[in-house]
C-alpha atoms as a PDB file:
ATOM      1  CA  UNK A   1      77.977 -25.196 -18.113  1.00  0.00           C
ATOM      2  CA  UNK A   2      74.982 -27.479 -18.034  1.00  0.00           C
ATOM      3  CA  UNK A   3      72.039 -26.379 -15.982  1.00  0.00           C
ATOM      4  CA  UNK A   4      71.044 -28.228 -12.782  1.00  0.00           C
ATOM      5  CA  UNK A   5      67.570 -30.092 -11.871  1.00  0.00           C
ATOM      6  CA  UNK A   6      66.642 -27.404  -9.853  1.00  0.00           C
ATOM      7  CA  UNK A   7      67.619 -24.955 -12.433  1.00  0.00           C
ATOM      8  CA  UNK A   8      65.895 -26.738 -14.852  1.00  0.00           C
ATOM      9  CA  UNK A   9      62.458 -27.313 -12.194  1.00  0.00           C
ATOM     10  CA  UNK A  10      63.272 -23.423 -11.609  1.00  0.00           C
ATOM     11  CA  UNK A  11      62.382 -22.642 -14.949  1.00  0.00           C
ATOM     12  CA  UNK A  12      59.735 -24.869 -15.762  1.00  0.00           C
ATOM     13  CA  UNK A  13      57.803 -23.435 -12.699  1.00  0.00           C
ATOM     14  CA  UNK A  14      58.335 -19.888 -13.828  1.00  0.00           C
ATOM     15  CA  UNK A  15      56.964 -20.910 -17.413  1.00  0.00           C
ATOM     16  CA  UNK A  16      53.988 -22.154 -15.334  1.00  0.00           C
ATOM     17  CA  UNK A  17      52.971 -19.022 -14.193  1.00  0.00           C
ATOM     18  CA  UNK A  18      51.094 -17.323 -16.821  1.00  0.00           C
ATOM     19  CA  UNK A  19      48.705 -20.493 -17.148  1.00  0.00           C
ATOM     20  CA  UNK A  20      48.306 -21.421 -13.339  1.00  0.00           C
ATOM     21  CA  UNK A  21      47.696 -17.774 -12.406  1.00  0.00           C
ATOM     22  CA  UNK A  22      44.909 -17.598 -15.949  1.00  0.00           C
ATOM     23  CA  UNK A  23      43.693 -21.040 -14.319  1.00  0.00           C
ATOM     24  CA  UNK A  24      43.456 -19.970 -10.542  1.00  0.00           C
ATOM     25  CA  UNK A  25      41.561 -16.717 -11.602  1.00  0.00           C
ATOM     26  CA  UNK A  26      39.107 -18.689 -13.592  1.00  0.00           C
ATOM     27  CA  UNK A  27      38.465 -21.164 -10.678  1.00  0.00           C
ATOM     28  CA  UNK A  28      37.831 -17.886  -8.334  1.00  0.00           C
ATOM     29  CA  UNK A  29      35.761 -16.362 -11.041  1.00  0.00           C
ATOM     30  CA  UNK A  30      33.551 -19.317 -11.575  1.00  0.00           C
ATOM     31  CA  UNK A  31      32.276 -18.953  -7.632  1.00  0.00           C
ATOM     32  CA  UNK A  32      28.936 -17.097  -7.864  1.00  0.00           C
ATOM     33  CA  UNK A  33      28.624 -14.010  -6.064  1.00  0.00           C
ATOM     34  CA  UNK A  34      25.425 -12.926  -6.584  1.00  0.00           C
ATOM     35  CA  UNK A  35      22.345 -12.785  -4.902  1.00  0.00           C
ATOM     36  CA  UNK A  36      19.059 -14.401  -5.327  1.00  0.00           C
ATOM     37  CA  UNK A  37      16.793 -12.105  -7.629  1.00  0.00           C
ATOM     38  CA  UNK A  38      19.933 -10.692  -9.293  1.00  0.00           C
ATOM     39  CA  UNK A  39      21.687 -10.609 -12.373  1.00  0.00           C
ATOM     40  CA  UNK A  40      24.406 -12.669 -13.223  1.00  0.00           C
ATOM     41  CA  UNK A  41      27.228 -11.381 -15.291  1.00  0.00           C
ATOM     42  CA  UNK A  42      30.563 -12.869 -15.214  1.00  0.00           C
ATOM     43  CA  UNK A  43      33.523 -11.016 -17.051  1.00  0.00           C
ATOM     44  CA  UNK A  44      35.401 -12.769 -18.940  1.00  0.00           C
ATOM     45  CA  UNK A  45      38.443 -13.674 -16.926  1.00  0.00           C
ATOM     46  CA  UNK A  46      39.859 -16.063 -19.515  1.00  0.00           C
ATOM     47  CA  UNK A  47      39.691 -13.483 -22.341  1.00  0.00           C
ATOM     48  CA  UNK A  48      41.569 -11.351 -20.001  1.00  0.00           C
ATOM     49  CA  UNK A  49      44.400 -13.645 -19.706  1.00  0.00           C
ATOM     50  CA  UNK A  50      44.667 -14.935 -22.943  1.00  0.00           C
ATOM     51  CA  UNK A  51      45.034 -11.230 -23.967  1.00  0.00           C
ATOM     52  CA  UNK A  52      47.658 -10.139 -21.423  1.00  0.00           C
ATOM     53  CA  UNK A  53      49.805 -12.732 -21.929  1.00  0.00           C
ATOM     54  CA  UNK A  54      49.240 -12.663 -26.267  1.00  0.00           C
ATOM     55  CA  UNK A  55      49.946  -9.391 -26.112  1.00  0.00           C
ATOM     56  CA  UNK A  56      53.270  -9.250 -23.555  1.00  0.00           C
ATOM     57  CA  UNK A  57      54.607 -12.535 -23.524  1.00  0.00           C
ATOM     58  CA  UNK A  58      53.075 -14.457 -26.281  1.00  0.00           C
ATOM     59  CA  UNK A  59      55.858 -17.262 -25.967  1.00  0.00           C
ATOM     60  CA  UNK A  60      54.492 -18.132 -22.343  1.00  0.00           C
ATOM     61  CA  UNK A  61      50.962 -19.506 -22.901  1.00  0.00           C
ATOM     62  CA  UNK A  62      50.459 -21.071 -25.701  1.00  0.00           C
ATOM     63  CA  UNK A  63      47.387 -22.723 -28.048  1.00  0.00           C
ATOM     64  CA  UNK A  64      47.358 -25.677 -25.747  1.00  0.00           C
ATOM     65  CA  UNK A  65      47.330 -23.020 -22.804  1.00  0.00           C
ATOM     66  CA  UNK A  66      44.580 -20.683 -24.076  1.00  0.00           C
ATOM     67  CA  UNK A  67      42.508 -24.060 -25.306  1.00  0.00           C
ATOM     68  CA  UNK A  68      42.694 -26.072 -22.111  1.00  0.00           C
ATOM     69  CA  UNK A  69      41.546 -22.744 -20.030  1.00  0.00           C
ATOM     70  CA  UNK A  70      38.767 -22.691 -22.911  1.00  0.00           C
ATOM     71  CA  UNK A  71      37.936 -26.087 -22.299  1.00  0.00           C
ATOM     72  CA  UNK A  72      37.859 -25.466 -18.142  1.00  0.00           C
ATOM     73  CA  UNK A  73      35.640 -22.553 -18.677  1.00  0.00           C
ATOM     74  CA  UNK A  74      33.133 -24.205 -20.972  1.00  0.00           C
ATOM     75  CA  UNK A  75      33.045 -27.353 -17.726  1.00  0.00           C
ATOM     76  CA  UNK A  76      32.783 -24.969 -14.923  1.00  0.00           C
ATOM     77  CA  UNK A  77      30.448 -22.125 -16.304  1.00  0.00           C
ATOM     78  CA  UNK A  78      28.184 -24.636 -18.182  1.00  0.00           C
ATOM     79  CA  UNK A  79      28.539 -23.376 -21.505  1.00  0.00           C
ATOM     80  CA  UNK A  80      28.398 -26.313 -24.646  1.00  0.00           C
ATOM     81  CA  UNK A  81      31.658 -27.676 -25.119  1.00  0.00           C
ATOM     82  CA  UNK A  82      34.345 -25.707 -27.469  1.00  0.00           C
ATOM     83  CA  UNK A  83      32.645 -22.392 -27.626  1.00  0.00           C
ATOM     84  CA  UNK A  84      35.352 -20.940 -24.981  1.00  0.00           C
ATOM     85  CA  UNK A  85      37.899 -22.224 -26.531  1.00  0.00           C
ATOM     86  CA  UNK A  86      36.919 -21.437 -29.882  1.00  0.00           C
ATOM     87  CA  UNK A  87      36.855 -17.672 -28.748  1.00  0.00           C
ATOM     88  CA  UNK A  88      40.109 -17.420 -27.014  1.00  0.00           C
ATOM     89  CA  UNK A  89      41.991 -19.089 -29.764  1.00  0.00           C
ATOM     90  CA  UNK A  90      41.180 -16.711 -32.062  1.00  0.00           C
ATOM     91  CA  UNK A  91      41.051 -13.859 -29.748  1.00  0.00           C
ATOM     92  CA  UNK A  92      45.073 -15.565 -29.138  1.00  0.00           C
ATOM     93  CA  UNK A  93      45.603 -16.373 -32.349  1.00  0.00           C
ATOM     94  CA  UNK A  94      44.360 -12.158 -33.510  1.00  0.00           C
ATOM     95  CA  UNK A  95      46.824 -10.575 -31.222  1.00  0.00           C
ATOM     96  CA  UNK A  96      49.719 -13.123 -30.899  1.00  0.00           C
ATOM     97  CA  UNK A  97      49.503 -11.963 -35.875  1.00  0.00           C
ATOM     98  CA  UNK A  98      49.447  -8.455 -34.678  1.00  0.00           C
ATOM     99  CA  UNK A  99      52.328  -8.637 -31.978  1.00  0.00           C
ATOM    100  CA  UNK A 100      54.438  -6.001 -33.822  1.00  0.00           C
ATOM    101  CA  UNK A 101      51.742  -3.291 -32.971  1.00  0.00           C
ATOM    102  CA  UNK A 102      51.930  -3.901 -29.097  1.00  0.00           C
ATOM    103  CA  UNK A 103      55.342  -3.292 -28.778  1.00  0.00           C
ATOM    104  CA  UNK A 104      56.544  -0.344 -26.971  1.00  0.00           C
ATOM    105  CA  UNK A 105      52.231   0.779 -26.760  1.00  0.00           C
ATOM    106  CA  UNK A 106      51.564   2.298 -23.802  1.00  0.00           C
ATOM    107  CA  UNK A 107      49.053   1.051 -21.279  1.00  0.00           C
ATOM    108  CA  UNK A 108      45.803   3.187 -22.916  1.00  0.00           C
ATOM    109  CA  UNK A 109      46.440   1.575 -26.429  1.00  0.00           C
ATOM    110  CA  UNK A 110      46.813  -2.299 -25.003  1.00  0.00           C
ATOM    111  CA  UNK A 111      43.517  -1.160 -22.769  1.00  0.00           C
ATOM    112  CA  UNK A 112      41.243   0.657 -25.772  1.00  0.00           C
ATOM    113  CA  UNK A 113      42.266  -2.634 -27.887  1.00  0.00           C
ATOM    114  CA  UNK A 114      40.873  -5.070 -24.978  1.00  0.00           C
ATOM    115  CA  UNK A 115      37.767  -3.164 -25.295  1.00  0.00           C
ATOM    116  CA  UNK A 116      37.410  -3.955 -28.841  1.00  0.00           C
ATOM    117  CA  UNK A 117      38.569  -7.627 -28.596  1.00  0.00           C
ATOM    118  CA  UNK A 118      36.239  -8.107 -25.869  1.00  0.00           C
ATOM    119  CA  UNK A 119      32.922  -6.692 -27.368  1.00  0.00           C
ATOM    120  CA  UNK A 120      33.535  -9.097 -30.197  1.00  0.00           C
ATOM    121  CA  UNK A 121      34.377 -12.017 -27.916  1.00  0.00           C
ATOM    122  CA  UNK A 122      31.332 -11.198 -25.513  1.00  0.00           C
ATOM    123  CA  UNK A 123      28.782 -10.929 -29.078  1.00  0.00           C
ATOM    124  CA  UNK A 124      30.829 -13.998 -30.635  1.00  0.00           C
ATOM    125  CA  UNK A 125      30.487 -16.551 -27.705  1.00  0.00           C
ATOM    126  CA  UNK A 126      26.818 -15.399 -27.262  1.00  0.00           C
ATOM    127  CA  UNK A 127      26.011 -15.896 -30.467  1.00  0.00           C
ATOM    128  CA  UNK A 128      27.919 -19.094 -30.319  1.00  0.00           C
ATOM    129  CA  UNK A 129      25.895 -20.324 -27.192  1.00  0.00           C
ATOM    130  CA  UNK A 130      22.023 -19.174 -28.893  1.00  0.00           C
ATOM    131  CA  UNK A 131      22.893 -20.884 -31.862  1.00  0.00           C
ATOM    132  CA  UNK A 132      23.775 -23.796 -29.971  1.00  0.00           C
ATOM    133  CA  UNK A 133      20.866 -23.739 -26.888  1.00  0.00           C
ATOM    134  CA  UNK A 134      18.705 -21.711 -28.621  1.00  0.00           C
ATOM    135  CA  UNK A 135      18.441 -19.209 -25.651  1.00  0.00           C
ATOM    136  CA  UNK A 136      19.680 -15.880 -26.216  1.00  0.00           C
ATOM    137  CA  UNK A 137      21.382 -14.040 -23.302  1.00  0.00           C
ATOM    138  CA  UNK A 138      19.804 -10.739 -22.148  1.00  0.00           C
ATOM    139  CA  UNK A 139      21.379  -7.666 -23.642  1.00  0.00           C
ATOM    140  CA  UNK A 140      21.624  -6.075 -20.029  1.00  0.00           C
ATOM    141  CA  UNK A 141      24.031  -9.419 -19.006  1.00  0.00           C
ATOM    142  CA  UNK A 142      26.439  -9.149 -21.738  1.00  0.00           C
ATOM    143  CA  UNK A 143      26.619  -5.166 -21.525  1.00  0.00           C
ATOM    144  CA  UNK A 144      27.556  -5.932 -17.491  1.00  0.00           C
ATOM    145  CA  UNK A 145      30.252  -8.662 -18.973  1.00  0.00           C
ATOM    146  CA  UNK A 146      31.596  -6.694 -21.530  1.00  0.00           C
ATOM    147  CA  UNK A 147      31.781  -3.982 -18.364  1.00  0.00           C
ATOM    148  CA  UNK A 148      33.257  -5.569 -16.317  1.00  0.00           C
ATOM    149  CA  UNK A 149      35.540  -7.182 -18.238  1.00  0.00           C
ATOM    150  CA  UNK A 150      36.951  -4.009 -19.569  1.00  0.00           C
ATOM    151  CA  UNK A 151      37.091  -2.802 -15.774  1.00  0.00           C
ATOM    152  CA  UNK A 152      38.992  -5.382 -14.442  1.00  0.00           C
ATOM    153  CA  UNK A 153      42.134  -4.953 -16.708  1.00  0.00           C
ATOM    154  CA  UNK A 154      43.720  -2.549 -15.133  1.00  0.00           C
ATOM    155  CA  UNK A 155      43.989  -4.414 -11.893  1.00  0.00           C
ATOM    156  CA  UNK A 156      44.368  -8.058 -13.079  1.00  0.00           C
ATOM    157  CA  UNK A 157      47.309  -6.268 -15.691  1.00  0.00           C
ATOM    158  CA  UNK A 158      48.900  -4.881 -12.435  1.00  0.00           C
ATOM    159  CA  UNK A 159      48.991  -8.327 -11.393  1.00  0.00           C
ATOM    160  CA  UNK A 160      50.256 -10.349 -14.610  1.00  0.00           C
ATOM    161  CA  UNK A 161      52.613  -7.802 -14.771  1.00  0.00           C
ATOM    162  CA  UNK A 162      54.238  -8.296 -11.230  1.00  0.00           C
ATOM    163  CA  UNK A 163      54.053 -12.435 -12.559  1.00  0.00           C
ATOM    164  CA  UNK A 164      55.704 -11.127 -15.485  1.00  0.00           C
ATOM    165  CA  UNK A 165      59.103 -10.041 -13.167  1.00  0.00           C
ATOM    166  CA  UNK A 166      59.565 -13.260 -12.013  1.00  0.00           C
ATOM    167  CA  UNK A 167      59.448 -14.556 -15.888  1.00  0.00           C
ATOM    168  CA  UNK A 168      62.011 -12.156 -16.670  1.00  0.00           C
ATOM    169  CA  UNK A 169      64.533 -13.001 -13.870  1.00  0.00           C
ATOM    170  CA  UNK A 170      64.159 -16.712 -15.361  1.00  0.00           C
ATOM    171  CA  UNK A 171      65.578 -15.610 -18.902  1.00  0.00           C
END
């Protein structure tokens, strides 16, 4: 039997997810909370995403998907163009070759390997930037970054993974 439009418009919204939801949480991210006279660290929401979704359902976001959120990062956060999405298509590219490990790893593996991948995506895209601008970030910024990108996995995984429901009712 041959699906229907709205089987087919069913489908292709719930393939959507992974990317709206990584693009929504950027846009949130990239309001700035912080107060005059204080430091500004951002975590790295995108790396987040990208990672999630490489490591559980690789199939759903894609190069184009990691670049593009790459590419909105670099516009909204003021970075020089391509270093974002330099960074999260290899940190894709990394753990969509090493798939095999993830599977079946419970949630402290998939978190202690987020840690690592984000420590060298925090060093690599400040490098990236210095080289670039020639202004190197303060240590005590990309420690909080690294932080709190590390600390917000647990959460924003509880999320993706209630997304990650509805993807599975679609197959």
């Amino acid at each position: 039997m041959r699906p229907s439009f709205w089987q087919h418009l069913d489908l292709l919204a719930r393939r959507l997810i992974p990317v709206t939801l990584s693009l929504l949480l950027l846009l949130l991210a990239a309001v700035p909370l912080t107060a005059p006279g204080f430091l500004r660290a951002d975590p790295m929401i995108s790396v987040l995403c990208v990672y999630y979704w490489a490591v559980h359902r690789p199939d759903m976001m894609g190069y184009v998907g990691g670049f593009t959120l790459g590419l909105l990062e670099d516009i909204l956060m003021g970075t020089p163009m391509g270093v974002s999405p330099l960074v999260l298509l290899v940190v894709q590219w990394v753990i969509v070759t090493q798939y095999r490990f993830f599977v079946g790893k419970p949630f402290m593996v998939t978190w202690w390997v987020l840690g690592l991948v984000a420590l060298v995506a925090v060093l690599t895209k400040a490098m990236a930037v210095a080289l670039l601008t020639g202004h190197l970030a303060s240590p005590i910024a990309l420690a909080a970054s690294y932080a709190l990108t590390v600390l917000l996995y647990p959460p924003l995984g509880w999320l993706f993974g209630r997304a990650q429901v509805l993807l599975d009712k679609a197959a």
